[in-house]
C-alpha atoms as a PDB file:
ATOM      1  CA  UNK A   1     113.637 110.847  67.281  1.00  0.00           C
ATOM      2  CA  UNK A   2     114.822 114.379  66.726  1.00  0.00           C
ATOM      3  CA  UNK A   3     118.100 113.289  64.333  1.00  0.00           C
ATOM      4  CA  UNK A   4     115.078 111.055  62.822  1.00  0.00           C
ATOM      5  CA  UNK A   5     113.153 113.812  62.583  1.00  0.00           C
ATOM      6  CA  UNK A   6     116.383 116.296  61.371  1.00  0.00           C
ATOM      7  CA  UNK A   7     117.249 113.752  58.550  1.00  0.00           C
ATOM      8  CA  UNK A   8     113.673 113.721  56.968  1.00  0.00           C
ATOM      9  CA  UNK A   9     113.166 117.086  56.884  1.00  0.00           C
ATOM     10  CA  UNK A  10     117.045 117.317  55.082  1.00  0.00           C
ATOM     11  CA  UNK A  11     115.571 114.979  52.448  1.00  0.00           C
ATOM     12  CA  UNK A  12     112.028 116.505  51.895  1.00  0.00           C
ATOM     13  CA  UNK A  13     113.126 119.813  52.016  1.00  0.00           C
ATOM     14  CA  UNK A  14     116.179 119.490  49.315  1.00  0.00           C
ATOM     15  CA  UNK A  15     114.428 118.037  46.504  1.00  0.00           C
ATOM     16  CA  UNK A  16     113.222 121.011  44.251  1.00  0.00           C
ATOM     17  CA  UNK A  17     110.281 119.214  43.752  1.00  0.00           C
ATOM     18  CA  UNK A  18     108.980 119.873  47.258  1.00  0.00           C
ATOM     19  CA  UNK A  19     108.362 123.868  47.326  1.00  0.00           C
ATOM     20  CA  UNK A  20     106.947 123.436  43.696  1.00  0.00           C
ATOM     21  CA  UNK A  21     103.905 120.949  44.476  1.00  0.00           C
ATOM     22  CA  UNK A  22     103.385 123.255  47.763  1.00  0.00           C
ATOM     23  CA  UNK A  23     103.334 126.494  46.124  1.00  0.00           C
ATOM     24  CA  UNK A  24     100.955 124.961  43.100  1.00  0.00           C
ATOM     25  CA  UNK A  25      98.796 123.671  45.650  1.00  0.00           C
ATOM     26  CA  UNK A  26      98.193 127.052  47.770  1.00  0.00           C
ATOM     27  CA  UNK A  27      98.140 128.863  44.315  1.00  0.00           C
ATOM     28  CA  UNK A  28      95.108 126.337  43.562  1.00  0.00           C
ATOM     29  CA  UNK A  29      93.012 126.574  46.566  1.00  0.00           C
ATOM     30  CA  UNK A  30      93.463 130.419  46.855  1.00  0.00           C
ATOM     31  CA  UNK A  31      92.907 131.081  43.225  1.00  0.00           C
ATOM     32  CA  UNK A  32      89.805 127.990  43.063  1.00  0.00           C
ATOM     33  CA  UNK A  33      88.247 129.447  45.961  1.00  0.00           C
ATOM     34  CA  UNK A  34      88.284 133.193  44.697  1.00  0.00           C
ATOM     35  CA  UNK A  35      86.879 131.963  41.477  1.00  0.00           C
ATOM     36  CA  UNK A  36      83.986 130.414  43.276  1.00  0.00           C
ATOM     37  CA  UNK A  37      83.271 133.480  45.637  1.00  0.00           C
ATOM     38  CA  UNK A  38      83.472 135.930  42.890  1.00  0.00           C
ATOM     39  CA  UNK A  39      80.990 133.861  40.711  1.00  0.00           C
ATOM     40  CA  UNK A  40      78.364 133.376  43.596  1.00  0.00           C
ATOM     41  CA  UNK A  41      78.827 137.013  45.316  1.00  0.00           C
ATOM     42  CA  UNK A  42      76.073 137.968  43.642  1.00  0.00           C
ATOM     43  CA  UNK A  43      73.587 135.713  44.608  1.00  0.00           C
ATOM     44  CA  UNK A  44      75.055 136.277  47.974  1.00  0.00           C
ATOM     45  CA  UNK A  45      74.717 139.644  48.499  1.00  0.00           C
ATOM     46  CA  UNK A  46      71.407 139.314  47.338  1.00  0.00           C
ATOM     47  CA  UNK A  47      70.236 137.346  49.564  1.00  0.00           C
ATOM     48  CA  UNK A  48      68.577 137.587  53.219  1.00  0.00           C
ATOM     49  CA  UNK A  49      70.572 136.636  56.171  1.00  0.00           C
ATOM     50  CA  UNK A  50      69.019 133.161  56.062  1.00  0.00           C
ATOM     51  CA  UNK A  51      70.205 132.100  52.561  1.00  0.00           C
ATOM     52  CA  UNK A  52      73.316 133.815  53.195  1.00  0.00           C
ATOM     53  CA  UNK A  53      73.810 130.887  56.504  1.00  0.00           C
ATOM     54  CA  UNK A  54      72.795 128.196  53.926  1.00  0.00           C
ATOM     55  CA  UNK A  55      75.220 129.098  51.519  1.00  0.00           C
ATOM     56  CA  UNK A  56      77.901 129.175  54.354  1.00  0.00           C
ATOM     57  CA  UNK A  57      80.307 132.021  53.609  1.00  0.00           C
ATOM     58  CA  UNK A  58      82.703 130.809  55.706  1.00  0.00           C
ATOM     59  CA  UNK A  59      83.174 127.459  53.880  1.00  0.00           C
ATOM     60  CA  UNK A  60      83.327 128.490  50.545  1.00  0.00           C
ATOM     61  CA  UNK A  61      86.054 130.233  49.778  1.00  0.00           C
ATOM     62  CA  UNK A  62      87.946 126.866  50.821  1.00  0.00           C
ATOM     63  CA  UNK A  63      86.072 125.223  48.085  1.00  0.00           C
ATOM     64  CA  UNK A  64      89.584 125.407  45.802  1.00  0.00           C
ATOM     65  CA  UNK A  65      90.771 123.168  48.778  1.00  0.00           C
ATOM     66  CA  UNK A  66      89.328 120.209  46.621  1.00  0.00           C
ATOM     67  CA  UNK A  67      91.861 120.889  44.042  1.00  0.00           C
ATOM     68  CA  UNK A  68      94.632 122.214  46.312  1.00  0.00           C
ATOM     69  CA  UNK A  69      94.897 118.674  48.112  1.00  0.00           C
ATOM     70  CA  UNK A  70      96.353 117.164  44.649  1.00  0.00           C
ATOM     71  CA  UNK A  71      99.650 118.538  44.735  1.00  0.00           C
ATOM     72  CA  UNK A  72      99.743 117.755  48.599  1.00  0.00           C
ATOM     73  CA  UNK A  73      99.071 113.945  48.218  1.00  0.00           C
ATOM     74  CA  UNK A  74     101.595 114.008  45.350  1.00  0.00           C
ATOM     75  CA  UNK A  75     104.024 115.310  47.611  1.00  0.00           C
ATOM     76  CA  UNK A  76     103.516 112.575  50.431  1.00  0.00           C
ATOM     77  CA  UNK A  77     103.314 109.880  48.080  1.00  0.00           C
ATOM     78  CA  UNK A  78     107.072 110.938  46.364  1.00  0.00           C
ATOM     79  CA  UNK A  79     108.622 111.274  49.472  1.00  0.00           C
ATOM     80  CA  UNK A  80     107.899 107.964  50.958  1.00  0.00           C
ATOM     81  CA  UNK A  81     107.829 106.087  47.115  1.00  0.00           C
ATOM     82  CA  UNK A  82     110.517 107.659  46.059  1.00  0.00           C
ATOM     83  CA  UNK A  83     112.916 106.134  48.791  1.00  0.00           C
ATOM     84  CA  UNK A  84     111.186 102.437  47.553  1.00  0.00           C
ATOM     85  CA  UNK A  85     111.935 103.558  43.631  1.00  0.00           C
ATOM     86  CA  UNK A  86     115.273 104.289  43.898  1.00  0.00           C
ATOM     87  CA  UNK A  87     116.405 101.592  46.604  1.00  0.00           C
ATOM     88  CA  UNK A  88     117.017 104.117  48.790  1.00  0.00           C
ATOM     89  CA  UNK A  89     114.932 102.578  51.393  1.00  0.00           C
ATOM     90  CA  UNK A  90     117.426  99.784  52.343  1.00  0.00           C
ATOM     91  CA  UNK A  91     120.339 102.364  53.120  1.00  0.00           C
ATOM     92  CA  UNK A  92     117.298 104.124  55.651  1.00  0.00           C
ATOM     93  CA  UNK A  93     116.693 100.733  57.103  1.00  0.00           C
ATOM     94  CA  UNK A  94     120.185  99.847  57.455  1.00  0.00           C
ATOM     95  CA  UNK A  95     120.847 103.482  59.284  1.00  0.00           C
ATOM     96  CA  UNK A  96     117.663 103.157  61.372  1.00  0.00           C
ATOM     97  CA  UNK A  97     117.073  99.417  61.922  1.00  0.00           C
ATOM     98  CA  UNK A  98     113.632 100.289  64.404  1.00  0.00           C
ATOM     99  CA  UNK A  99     111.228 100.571  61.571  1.00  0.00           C
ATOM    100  CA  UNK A 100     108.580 101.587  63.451  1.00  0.00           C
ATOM    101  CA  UNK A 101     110.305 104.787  64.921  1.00  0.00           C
ATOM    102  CA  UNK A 102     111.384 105.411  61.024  1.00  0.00           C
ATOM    103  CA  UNK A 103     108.284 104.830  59.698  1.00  0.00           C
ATOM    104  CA  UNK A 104     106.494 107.393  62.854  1.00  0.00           C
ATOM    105  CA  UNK A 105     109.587 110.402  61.697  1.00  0.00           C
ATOM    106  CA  UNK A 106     108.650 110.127  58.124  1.00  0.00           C
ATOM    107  CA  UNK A 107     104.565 110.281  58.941  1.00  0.00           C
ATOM    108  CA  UNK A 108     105.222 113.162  61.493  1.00  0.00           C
ATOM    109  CA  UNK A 109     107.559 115.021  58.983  1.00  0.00           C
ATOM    110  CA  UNK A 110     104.410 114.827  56.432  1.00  0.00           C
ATOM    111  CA  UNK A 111     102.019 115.910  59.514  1.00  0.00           C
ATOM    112  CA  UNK A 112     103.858 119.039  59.853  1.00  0.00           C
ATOM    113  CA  UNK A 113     104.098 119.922  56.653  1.00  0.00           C
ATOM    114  CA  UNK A 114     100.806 119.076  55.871  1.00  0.00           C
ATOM    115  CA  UNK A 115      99.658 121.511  59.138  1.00  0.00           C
ATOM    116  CA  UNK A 116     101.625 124.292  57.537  1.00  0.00           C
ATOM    117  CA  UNK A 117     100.707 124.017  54.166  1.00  0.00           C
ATOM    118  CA  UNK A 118      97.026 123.842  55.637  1.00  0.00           C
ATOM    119  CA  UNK A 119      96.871 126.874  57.353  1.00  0.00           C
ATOM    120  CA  UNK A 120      98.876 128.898  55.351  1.00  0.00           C
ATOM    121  CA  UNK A 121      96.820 127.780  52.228  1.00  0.00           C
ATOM    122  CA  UNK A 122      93.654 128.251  54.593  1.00  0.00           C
ATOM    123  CA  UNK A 123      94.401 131.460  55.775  1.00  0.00           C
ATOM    124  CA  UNK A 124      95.503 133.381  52.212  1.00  0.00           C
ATOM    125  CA  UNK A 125      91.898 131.165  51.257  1.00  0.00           C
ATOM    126  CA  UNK A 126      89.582 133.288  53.266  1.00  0.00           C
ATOM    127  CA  UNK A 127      91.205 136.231  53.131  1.00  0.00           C
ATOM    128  CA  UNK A 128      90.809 136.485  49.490  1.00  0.00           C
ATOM    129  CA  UNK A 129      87.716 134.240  49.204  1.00  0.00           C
ATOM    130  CA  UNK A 130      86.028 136.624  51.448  1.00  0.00           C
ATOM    131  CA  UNK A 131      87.057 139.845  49.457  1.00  0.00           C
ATOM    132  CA  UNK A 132      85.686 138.485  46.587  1.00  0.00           C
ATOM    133  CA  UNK A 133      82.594 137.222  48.368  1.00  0.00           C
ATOM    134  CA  UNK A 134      81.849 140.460  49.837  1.00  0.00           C
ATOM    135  CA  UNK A 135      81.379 138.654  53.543  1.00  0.00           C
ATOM    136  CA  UNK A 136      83.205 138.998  56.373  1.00  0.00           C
ATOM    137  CA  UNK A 137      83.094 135.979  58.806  1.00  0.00           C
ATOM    138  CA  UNK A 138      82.989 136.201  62.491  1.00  0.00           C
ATOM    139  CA  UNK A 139      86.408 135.894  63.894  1.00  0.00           C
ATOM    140  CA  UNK A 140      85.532 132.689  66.021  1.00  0.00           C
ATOM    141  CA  UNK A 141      84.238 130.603  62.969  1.00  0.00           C
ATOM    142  CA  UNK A 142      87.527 131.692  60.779  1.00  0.00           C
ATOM    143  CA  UNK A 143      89.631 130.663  62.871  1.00  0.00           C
ATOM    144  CA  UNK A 144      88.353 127.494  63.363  1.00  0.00           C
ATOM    145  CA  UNK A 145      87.828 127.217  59.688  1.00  0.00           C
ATOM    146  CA  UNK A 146      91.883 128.158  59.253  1.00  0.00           C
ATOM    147  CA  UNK A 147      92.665 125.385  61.865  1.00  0.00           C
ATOM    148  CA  UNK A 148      90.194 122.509  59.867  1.00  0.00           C
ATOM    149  CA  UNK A 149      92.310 123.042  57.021  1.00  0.00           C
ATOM    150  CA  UNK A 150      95.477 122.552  58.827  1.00  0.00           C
ATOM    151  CA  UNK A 151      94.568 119.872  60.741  1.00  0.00           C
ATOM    152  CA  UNK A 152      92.947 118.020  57.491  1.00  0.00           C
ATOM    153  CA  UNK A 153      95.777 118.731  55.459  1.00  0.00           C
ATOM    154  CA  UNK A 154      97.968 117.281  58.117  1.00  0.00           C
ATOM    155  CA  UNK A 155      95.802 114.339  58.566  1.00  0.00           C
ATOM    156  CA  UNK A 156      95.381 113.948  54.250  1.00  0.00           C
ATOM    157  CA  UNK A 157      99.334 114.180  53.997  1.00  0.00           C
ATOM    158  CA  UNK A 158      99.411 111.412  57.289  1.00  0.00           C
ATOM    159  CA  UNK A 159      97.256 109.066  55.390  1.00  0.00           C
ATOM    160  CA  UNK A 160      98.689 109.504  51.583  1.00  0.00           C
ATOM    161  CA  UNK A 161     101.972 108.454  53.165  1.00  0.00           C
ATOM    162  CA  UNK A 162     101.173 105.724  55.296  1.00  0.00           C
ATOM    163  CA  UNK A 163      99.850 104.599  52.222  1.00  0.00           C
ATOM    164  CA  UNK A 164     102.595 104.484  50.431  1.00  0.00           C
ATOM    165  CA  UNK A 165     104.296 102.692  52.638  1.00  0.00           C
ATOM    166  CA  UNK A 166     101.646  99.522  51.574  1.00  0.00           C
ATOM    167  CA  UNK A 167     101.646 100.139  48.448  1.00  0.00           C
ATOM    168  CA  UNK A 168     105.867 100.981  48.259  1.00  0.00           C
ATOM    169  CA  UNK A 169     105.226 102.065  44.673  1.00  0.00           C
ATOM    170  CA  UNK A 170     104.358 105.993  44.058  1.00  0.00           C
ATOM    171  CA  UNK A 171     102.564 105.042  40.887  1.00  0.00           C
ATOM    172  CA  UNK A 172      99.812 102.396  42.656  1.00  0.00           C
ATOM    173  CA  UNK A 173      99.501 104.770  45.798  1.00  0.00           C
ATOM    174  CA  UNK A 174      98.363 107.592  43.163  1.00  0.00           C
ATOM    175  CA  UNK A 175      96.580 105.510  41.082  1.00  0.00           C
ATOM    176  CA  UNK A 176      94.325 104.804  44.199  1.00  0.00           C
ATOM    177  CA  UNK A 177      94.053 107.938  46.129  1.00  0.00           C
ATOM    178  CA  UNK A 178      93.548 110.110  43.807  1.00  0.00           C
ATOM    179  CA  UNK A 179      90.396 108.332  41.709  1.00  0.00           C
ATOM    180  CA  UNK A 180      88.981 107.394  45.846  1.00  0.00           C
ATOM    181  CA  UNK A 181      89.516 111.622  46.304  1.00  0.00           C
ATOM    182  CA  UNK A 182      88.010 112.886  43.270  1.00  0.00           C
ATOM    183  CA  UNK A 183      86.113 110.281  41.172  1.00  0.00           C
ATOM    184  CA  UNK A 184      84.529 108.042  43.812  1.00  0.00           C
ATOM    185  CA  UNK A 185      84.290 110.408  45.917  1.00  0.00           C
ATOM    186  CA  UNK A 186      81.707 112.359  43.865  1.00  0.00           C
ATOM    187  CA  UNK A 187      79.774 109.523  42.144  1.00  0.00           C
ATOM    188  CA  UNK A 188      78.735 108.977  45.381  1.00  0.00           C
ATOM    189  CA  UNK A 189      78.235 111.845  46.984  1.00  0.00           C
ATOM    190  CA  UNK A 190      75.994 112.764  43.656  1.00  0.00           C
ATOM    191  CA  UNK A 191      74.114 109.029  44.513  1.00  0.00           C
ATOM    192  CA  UNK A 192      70.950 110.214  46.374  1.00  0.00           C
ATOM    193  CA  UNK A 193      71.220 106.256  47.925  1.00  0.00           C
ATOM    194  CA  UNK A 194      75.003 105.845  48.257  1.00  0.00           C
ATOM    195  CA  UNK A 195      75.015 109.986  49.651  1.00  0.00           C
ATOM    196  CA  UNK A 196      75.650 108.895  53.119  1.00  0.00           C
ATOM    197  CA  UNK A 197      78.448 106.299  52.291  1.00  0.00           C
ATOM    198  CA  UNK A 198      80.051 109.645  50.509  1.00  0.00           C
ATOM    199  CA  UNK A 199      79.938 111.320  53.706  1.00  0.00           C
ATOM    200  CA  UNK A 200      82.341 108.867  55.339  1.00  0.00           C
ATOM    201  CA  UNK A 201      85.467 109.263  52.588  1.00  0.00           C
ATOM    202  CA  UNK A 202      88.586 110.588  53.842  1.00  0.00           C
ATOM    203  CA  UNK A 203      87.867 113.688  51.871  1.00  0.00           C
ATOM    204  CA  UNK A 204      84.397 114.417  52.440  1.00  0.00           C
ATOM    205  CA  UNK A 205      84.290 113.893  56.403  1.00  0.00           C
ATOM    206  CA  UNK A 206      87.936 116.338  56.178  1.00  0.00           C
ATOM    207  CA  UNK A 207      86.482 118.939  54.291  1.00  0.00           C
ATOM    208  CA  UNK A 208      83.633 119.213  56.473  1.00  0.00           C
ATOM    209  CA  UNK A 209      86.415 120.971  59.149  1.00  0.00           C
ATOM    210  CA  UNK A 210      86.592 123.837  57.330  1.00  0.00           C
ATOM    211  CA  UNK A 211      82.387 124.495  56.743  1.00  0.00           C
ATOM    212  CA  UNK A 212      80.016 125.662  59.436  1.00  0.00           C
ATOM    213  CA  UNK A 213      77.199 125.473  57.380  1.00  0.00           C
ATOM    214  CA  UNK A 214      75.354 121.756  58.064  1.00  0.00           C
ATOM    215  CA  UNK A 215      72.498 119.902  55.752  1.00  0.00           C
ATOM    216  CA  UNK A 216      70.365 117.463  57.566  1.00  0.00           C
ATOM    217  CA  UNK A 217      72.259 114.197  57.284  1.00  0.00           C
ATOM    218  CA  UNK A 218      75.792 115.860  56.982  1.00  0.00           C
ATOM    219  CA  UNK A 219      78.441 115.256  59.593  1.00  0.00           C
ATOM    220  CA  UNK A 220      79.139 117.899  62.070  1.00  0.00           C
ATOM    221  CA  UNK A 221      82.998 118.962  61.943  1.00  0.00           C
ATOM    222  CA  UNK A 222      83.747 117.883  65.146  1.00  0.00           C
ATOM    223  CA  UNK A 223      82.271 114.010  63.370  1.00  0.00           C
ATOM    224  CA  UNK A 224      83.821 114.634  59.958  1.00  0.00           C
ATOM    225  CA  UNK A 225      87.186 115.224  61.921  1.00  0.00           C
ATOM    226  CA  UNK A 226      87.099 112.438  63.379  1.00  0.00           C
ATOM    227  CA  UNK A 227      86.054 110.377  60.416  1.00  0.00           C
ATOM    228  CA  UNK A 228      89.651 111.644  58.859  1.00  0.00           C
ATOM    229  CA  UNK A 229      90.988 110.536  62.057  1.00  0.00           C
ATOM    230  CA  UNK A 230      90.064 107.546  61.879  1.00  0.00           C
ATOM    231  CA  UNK A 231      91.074 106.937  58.244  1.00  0.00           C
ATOM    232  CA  UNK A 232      94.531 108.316  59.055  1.00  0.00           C
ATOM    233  CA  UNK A 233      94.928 105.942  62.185  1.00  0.00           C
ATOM    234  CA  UNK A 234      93.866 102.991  60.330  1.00  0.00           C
ATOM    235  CA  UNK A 235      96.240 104.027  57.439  1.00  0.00           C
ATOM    236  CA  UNK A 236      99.343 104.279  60.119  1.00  0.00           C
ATOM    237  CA  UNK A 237      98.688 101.025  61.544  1.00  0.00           C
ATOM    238  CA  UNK A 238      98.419  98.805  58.531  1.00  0.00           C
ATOM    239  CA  UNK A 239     101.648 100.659  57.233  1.00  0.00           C
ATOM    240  CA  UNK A 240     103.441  99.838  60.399  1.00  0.00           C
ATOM    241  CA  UNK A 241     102.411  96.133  60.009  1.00  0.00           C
ATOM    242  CA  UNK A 242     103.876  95.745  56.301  1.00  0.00           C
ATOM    243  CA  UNK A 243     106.803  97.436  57.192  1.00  0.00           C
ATOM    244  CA  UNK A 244     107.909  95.444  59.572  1.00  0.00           C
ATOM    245  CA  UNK A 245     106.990  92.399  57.240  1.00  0.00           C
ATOM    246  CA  UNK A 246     108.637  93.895  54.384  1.00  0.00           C
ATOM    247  CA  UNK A 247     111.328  92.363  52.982  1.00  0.00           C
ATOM    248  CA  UNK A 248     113.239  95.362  50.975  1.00  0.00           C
END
């Protein structure tokens, strides 16, 4: 597993391509999240200690997170569709003829990378968010909030690759996760009746690692973690089943 593991990382980690959708994507939720801050630090220093809990200082300067997650998904999507695009994938399957121990280096690879980008994203995030907020969080609740976002990037990148792997086109596998991310995703969430089915999306139940703050009716983020869990699990085991049916 560890030359697996070795030979991934060589691939991922020379394509150019790489280090530009991660950098865009920590630029993005840092910058997003400072934006938001700085426009509702007023209102939050205004308010009493209460309103400041409600509006959850801790969460929102991960709010650019949202937008961040794009150039992460694009990134697990091209490096398991981009093997299927250029043929690639039969040379792989030739080298490594155990699918399933190919298809759990690639997801792990992704995993990592996704944990990195998460708390390194997370961390810059709240530093800055919190600046601009005028807040400082307790140390217990940041670092749990730092953690969410690794652990949901991890689990995003996990699932937008096992994906991939159904779909074996990079083109299809954006054309679904993206829209079920950011368009379905907030028709329903903005559905008074369809509000709770919104809570249960990969990217609504994730997010809710990273906030403290909870409405009646929202998942806890010990639940919404394991919502994203789920998803990813599901994700891994359907992908294992078509590859081992797939005839490349």
């Amino acid at each position: 597993m560890r030359d697996l593991l070795a030979a991934e990382w060589i691939k991922l980690r020379t394509v150019r391509s790489t280090w530009v959708l991660l950098a865009v994507g920590c630029t993005l939720t840092v910058a997003v999240g400072v934006l938001f801050c700085a426009l509702i630090g007023p209102e939050f220093r205004a308010a009493d200690p209460v309103r400041q809990r409600e509006l959850d200082p801790v969460g929102l300067p991960f709010t650019g997170l949202q937008i961040g997650q794009v150039p992460l998904v694009v990134l697990a999507v091209l490096a398991v569709g981009n093997e299927y695009g250029t043929g690639m994938i039969r040379t792989t399957l030739a080298a490594v003829p155990r699918r399933g121990r190919l298809l759990a280096a690639k997801l792990a690879l992704l995993g990592l990378t996704g944990l990195g980008w998460g708390l390194l994203s997370g961390a810059a995030a709240l530093a800055a968010g919190s600046g601009a907020l005028g807040a400082a969080p307790p140390a217990g609740e940041a670092l749990r909030a730092v953690g969410g976002a690794g652990l949901y990037a991890a689990l995003l990148a996990v699932l937008a690759g096992a994906f991939t792997v159904l779909t074996r086109r990079s083109l299809t596998a954006l054309g679904v996760l993206l829209p079920l991310l950011f368009v379905v995703s907030g028709i329903l969430a903005a559905t008074p009746r369809l509000r709770s089915l919104a809570r249960l999306l990969p990217d609504r139940a994730g997010l809710r690692l990273t906030q403290t703050h909870q409405d009646v009716g929202d998942l806890s983020p010990l639940a919404g973690g394991g919502v994203m869990l789920l998803w990813a699990v599901a994700a891994i085991v359907a992908a294992r089943t078509a590859l081992r049916r797939q005839e490349v």
